[in-house]
PDB file of N, CA and C in Angstrom:
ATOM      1  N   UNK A   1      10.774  -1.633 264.895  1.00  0.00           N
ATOM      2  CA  UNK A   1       9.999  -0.462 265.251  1.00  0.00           C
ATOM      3  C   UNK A   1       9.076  -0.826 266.412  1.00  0.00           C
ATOM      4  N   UNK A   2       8.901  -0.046 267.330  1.00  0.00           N
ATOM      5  CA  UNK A   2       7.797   0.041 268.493  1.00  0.00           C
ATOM      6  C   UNK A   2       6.348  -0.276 268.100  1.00  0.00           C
ATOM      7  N   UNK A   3       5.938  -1.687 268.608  1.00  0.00           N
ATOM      8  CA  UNK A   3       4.618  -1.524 268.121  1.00  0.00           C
ATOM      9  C   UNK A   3       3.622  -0.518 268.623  1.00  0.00           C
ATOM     10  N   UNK A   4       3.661   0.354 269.772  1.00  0.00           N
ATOM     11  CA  UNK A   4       3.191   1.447 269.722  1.00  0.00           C
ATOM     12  C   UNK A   4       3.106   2.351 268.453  1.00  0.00           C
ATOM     13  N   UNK A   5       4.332   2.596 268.198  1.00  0.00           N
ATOM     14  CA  UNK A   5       4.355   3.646 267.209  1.00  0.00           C
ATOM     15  C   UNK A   5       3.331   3.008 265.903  1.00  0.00           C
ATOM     16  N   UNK A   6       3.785   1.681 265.598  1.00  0.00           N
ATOM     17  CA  UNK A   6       3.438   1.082 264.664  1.00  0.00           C
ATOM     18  C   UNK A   6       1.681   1.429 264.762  1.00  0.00           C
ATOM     19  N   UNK A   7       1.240   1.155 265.712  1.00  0.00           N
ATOM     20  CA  UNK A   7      -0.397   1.419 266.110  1.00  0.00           C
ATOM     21  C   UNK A   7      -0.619   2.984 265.519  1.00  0.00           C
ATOM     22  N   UNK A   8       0.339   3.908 266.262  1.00  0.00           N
ATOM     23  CA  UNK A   8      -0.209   4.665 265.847  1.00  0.00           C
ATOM     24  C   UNK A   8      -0.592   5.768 264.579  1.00  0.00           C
ATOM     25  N   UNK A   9       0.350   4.773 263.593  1.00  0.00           N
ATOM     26  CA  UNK A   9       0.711   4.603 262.404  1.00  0.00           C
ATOM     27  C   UNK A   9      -0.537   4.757 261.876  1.00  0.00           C
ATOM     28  N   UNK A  10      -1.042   3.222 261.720  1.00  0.00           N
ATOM     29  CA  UNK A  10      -2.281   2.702 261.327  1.00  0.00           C
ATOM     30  C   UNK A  10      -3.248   3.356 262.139  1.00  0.00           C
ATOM     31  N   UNK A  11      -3.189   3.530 262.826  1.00  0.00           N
ATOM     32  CA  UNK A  11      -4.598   4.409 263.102  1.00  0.00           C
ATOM     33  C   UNK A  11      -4.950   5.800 262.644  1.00  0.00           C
ATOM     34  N   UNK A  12      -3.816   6.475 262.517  1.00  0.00           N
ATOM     35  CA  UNK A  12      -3.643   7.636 261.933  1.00  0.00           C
ATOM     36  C   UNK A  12      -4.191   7.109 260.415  1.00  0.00           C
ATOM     37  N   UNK A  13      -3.451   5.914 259.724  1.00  0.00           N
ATOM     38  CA  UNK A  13      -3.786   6.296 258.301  1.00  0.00           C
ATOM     39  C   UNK A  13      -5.385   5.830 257.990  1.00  0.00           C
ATOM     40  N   UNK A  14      -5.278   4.796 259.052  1.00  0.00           N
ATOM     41  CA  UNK A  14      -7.403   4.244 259.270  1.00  0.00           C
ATOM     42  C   UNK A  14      -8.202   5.429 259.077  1.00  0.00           C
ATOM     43  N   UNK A  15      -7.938   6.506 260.182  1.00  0.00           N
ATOM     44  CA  UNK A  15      -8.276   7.872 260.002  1.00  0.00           C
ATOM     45  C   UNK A  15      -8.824   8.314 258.989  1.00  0.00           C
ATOM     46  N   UNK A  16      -7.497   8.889 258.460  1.00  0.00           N
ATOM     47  CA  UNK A  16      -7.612   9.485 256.879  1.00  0.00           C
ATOM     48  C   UNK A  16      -8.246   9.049 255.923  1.00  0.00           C
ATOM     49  N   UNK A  17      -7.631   7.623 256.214  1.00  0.00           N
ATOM     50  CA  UNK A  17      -8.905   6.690 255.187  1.00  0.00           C
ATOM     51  C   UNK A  17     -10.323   6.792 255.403  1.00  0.00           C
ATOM     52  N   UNK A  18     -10.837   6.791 256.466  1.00  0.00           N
ATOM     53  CA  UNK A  18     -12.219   6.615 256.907  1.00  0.00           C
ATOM     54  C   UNK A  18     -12.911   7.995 256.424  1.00  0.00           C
ATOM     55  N   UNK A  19     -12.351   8.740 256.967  1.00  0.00           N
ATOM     56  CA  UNK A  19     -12.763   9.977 256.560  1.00  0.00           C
ATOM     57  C   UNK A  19     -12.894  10.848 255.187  1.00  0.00           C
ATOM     58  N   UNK A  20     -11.935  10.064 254.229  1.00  0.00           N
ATOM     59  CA  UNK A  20     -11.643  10.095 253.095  1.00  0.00           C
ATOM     60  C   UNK A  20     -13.186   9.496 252.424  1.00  0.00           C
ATOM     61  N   UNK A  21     -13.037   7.998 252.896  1.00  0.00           N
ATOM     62  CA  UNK A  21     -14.417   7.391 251.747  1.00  0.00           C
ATOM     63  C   UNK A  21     -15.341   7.884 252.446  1.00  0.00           C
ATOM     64  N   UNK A  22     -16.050   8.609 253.434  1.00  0.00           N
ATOM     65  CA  UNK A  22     -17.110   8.986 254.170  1.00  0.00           C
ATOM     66  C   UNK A  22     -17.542  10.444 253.276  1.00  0.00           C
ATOM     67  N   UNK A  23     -16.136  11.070 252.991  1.00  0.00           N
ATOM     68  CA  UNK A  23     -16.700  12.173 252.126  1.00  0.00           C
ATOM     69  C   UNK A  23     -16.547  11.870 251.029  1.00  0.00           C
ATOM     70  N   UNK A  24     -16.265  10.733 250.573  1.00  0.00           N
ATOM     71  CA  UNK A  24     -16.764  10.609 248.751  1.00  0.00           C
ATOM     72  C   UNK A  24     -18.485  10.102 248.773  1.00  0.00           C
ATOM     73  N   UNK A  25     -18.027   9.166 249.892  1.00  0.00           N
ATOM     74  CA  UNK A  25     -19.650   8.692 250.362  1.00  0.00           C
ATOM     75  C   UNK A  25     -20.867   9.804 249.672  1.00  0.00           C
ATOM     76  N   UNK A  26     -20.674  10.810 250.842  1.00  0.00           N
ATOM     77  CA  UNK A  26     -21.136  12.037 250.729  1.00  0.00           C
ATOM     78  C   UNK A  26     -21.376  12.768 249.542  1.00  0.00           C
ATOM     79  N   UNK A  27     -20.295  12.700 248.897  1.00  0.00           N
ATOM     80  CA  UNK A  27     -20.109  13.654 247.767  1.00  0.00           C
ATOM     81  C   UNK A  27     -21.172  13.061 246.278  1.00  0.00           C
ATOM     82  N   UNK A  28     -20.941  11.915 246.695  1.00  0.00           N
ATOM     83  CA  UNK A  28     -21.652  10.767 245.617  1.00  0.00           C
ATOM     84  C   UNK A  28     -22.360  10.098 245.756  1.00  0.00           C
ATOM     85  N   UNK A  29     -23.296  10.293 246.830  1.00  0.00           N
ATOM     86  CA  UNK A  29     -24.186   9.307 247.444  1.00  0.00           C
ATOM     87  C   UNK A  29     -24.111   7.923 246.935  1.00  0.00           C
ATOM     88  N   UNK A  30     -25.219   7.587 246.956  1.00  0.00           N
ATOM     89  CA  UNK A  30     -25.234   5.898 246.914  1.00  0.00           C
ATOM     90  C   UNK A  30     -24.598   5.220 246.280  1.00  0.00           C
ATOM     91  N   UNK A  31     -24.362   5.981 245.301  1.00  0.00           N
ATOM     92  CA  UNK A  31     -23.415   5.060 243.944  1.00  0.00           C
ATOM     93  C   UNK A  31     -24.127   4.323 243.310  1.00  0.00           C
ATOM     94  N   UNK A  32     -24.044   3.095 242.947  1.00  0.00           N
ATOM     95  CA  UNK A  32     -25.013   2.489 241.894  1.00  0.00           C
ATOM     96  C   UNK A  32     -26.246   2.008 242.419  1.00  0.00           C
ATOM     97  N   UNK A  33     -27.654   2.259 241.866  1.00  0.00           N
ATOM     98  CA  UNK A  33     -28.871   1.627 242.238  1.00  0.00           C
ATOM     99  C   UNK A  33     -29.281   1.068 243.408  1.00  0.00           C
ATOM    100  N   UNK A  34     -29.916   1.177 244.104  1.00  0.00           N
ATOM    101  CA  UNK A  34     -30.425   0.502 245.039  1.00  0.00           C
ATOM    102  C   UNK A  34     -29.654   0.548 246.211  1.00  0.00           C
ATOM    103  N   UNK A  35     -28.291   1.048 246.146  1.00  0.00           N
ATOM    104  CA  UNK A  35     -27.688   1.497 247.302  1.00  0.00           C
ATOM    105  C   UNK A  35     -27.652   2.349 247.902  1.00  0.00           C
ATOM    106  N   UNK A  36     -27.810   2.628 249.208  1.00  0.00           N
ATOM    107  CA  UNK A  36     -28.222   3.656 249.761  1.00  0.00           C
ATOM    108  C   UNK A  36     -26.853   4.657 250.435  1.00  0.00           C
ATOM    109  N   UNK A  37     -26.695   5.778 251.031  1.00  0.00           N
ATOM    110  CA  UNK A  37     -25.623   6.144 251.651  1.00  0.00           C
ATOM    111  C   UNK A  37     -25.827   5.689 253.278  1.00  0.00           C
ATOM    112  N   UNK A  38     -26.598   5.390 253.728  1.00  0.00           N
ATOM    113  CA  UNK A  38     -26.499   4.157 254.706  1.00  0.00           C
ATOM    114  C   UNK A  38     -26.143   3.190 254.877  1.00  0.00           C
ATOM    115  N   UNK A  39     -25.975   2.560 253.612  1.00  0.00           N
ATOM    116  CA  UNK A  39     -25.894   1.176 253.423  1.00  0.00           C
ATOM    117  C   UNK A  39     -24.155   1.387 253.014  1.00  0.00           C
ATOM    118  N   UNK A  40     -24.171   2.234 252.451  1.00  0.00           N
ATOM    119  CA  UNK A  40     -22.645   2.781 252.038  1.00  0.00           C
ATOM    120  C   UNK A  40     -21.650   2.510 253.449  1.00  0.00           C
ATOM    121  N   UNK A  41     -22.119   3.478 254.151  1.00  0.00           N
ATOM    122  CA  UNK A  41     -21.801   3.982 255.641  1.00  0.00           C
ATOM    123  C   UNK A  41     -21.216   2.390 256.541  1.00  0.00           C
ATOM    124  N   UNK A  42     -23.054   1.931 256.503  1.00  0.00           N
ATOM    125  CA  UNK A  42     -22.617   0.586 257.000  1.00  0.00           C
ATOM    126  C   UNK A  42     -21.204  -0.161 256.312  1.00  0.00           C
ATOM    127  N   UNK A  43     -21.001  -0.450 255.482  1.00  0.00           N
ATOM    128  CA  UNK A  43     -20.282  -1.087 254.631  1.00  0.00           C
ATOM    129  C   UNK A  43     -18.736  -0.436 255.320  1.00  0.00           C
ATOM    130  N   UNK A  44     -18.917   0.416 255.092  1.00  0.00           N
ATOM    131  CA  UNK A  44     -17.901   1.473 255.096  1.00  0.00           C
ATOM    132  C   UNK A  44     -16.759   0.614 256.635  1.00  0.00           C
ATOM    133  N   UNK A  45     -18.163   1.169 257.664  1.00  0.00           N
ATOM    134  CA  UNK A  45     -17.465   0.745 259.409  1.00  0.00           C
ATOM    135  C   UNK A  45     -16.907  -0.810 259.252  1.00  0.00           C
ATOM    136  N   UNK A  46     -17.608  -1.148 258.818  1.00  0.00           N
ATOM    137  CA  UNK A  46     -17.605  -2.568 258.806  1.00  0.00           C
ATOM    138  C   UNK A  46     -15.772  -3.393 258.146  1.00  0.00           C
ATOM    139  N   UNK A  47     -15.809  -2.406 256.997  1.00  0.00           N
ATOM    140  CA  UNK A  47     -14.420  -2.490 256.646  1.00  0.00           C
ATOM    141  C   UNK A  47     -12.977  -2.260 257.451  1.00  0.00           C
ATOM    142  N   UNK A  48     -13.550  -1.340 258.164  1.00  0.00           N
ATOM    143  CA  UNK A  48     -12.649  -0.154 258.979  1.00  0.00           C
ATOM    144  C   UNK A  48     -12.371  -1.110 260.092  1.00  0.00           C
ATOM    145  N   UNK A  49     -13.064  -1.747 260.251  1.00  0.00           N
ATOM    146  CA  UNK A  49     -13.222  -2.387 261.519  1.00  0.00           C
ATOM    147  C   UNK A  49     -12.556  -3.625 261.491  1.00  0.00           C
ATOM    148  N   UNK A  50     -12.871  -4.162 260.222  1.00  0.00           N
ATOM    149  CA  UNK A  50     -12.058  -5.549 260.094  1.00  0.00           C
ATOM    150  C   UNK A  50     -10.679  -5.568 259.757  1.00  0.00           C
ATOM    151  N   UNK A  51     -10.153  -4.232 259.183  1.00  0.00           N
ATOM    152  CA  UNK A  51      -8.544  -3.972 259.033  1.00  0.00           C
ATOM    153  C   UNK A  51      -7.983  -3.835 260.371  1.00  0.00           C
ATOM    154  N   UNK A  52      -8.574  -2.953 261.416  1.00  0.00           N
ATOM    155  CA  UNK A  52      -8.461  -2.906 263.093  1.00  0.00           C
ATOM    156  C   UNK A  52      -8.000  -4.388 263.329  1.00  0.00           C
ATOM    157  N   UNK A  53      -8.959  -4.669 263.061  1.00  0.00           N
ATOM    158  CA  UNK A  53      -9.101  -6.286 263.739  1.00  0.00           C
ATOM    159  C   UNK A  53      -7.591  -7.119 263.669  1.00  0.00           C
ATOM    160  N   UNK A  54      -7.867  -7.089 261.857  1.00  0.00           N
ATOM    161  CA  UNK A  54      -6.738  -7.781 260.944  1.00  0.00           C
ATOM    162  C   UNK A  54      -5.380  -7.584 261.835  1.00  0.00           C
ATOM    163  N   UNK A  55      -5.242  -6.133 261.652  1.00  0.00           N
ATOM    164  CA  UNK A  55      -3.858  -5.677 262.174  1.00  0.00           C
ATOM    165  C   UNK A  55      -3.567  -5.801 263.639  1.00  0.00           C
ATOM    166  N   UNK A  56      -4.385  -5.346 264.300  1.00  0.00           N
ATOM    167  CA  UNK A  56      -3.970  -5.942 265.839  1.00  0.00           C
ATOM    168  C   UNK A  56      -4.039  -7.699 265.873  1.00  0.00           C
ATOM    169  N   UNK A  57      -4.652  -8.013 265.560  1.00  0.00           N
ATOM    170  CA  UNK A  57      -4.219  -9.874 265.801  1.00  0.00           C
ATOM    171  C   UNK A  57      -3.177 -10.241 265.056  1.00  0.00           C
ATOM    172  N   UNK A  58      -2.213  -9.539 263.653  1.00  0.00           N
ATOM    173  CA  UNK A  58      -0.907  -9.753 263.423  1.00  0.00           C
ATOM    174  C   UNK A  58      -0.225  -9.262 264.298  1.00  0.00           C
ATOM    175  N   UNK A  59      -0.499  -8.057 264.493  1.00  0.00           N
ATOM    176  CA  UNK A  59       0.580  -7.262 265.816  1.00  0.00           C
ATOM    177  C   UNK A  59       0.814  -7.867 267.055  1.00  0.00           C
ATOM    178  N   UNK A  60       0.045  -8.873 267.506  1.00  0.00           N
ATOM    179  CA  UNK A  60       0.105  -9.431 268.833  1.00  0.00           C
ATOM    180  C   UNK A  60       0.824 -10.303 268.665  1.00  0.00           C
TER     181      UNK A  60
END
């Protein structure tokens, strides 16, 4: 398969995903104690970001 396509695969499903836990985020704020929906948020990119990462340095 085209690693183009393949990209745009995963980015599409990064997407969905991101947007997915951003509105549970939302829906449920902090979740347990002392966590904030900022701190959520943060957490959140941070994940998003390191699967990016993950997958383009296998893809190369």
């Amino acid at each position: 398969m085209d690693k183009e396509v393949l990209k745009q695969i995963f980015e599409n499903l990064l997407n969905e995903y991101e947007a997915s836990a951003k509105s549970e985020i939302h829906e449920h704020g902090g979740g347990a104690p002392g966590i904030t929906i900022d701190g959520e948020m943060d957490y959140l990119i941070k994940k998003v970001q390191k699967y990016r990462e993950d997958f383009y340095k296998e893809l190369d």
